[in-house]
N, C-alpha and C. Protein backbone atom coordinates (compact mmCIF):
# COMPACT_ATOMS: atom_id res chain seq x y z
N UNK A 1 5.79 -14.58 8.56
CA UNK A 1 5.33 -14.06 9.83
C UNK A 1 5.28 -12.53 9.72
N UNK A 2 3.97 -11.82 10.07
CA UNK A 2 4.20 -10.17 10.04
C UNK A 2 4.68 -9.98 11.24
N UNK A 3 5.25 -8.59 11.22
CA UNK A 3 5.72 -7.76 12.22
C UNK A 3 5.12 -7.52 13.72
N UNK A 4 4.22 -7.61 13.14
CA UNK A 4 3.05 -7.56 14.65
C UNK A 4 3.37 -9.02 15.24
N UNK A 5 3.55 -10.05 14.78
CA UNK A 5 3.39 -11.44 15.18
C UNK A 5 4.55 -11.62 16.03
N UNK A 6 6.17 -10.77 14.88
CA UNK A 6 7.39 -11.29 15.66
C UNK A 6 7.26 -10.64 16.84
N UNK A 7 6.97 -9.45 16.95
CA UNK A 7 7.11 -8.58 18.01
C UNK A 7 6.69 -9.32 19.66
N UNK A 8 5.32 -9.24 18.70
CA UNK A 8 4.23 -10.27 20.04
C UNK A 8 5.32 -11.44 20.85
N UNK A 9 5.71 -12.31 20.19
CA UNK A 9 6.35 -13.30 20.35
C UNK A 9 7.88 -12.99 20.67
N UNK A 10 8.74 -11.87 20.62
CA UNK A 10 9.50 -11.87 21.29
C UNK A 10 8.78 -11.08 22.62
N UNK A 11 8.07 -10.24 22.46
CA UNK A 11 7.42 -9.65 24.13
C UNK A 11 6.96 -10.83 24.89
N UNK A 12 6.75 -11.78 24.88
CA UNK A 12 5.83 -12.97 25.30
C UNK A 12 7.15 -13.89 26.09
N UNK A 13 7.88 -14.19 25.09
CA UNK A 13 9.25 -14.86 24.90
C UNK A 13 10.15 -14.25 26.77
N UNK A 14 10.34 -12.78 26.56
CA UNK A 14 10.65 -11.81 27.59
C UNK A 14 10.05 -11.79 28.95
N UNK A 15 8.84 -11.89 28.80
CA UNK A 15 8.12 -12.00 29.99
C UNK A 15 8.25 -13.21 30.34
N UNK A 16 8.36 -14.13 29.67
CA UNK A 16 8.67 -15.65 30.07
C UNK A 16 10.08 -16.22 31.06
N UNK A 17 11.17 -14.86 30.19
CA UNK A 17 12.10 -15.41 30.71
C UNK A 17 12.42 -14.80 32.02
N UNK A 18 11.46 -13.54 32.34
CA UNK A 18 11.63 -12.36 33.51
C UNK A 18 10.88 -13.20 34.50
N UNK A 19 9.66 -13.94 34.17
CA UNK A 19 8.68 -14.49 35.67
C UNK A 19 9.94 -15.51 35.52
N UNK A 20 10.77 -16.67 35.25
CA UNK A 20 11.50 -17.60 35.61
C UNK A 20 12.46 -17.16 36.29
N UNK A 21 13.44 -16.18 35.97
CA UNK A 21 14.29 -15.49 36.78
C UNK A 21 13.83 -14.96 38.18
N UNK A 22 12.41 -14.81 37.98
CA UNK A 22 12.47 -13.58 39.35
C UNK A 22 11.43 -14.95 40.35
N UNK A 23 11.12 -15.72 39.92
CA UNK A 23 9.99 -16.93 40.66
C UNK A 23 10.50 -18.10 40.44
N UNK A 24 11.41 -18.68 39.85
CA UNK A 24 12.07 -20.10 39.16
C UNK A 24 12.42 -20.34 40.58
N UNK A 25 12.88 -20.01 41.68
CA UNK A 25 13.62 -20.63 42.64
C UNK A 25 15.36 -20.61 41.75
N UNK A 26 15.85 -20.25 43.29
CA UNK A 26 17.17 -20.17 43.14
C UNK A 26 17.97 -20.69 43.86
N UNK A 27 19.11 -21.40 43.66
CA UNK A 27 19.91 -22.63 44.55
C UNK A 27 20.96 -22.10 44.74
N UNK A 28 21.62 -22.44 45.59
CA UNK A 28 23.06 -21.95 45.74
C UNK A 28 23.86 -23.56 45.64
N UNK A 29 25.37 -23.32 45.15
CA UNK A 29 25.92 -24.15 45.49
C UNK A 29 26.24 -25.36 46.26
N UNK A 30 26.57 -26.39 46.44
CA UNK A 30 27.25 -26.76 47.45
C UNK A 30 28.38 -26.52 48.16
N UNK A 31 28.17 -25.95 49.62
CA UNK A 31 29.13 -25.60 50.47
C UNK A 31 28.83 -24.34 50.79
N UNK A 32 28.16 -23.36 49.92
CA UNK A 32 27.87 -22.06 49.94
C UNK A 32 26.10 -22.19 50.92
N UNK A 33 26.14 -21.17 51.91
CA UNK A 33 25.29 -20.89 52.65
C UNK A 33 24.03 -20.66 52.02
N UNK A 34 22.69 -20.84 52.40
CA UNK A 34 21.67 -20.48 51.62
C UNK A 34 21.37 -19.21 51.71
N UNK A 35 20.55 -18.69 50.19
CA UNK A 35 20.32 -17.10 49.66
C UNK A 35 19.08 -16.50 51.47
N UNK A 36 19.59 -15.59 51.42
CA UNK A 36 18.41 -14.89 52.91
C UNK A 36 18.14 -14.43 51.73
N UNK A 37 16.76 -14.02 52.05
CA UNK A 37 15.56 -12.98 51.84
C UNK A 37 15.91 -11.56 52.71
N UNK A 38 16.04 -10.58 51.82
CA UNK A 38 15.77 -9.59 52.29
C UNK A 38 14.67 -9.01 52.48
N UNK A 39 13.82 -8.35 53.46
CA UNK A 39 12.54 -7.78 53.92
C UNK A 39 13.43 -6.65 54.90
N UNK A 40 12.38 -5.73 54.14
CA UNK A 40 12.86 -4.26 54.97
C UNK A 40 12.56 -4.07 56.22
N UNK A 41 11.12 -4.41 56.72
CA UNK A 41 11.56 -4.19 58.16
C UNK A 41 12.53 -4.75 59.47
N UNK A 42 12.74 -5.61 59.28
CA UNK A 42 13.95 -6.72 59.92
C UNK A 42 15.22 -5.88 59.34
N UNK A 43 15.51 -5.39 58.42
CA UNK A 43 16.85 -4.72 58.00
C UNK A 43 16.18 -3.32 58.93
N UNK A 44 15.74 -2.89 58.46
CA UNK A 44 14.97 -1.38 59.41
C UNK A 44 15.59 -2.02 61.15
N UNK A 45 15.07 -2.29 61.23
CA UNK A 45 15.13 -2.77 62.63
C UNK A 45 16.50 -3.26 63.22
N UNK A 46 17.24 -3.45 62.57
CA UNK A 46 18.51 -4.10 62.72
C UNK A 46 19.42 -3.01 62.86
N UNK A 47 18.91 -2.11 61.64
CA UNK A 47 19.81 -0.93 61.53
C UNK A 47 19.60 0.03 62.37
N UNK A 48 18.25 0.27 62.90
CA UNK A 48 17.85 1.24 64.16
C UNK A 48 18.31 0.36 65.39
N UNK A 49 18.72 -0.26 65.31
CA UNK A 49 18.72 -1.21 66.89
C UNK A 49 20.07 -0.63 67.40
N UNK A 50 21.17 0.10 66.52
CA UNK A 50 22.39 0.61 67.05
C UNK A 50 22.13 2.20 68.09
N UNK A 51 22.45 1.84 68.92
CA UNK A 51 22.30 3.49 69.91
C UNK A 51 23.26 4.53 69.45
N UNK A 52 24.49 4.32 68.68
CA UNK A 52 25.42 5.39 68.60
C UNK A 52 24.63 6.43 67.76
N UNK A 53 25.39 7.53 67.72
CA UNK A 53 25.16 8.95 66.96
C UNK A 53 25.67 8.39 65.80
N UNK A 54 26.31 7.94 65.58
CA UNK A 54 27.49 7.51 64.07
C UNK A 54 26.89 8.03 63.23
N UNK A 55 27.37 7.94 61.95
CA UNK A 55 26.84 8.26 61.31
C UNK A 55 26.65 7.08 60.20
N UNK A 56 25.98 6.12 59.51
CA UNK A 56 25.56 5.08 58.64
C UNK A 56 25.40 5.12 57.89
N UNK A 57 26.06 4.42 56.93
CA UNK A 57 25.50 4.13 55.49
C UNK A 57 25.06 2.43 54.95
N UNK A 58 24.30 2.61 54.02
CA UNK A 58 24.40 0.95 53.26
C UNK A 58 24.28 1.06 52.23
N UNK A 59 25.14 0.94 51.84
CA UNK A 59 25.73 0.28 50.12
C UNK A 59 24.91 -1.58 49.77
N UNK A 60 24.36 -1.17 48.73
CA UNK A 60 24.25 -2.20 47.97
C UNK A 60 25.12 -2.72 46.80
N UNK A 61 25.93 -3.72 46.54
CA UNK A 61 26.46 -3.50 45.60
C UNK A 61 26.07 -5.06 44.65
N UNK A 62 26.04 -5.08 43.19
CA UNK A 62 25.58 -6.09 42.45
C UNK A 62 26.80 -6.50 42.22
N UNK A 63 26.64 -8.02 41.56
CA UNK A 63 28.35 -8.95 41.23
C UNK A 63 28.32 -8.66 39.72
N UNK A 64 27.05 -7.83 39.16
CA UNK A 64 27.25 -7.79 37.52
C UNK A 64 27.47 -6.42 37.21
């Protein structure tokens, strides 16, 4: 196999495994609540919906 070929075929390989991860559908457990969708304006909106002066933050944080 030349170099050009492996390459191809691990880039191919990658993209394969990135559309399954990000479009495969994702399940949660049993007992565990189902995944929400986040969409920004509904979070926008949620977060402007408070009247105080406060001051706000939001942290995202990942489990990895």
């Amino acid at each position: 196999m030349t170099l050009k070929r492996t390459f191809t075929l691990i880039a191919a390989a990658g993209l394969a495994a990135a559309l399954y991860y990000y479009y495969g559908g994702h399940q949660t457990p049993e007992g565990q609540p189902p995944l929400a969708s986040f969409s920004l304006p509904s979070f926008q909106e949620a977060f402007n919906g408070d009247a105080t002066s406060d001051v706000r933050v939001v942290l995202m944080f990942s489990p990895t």
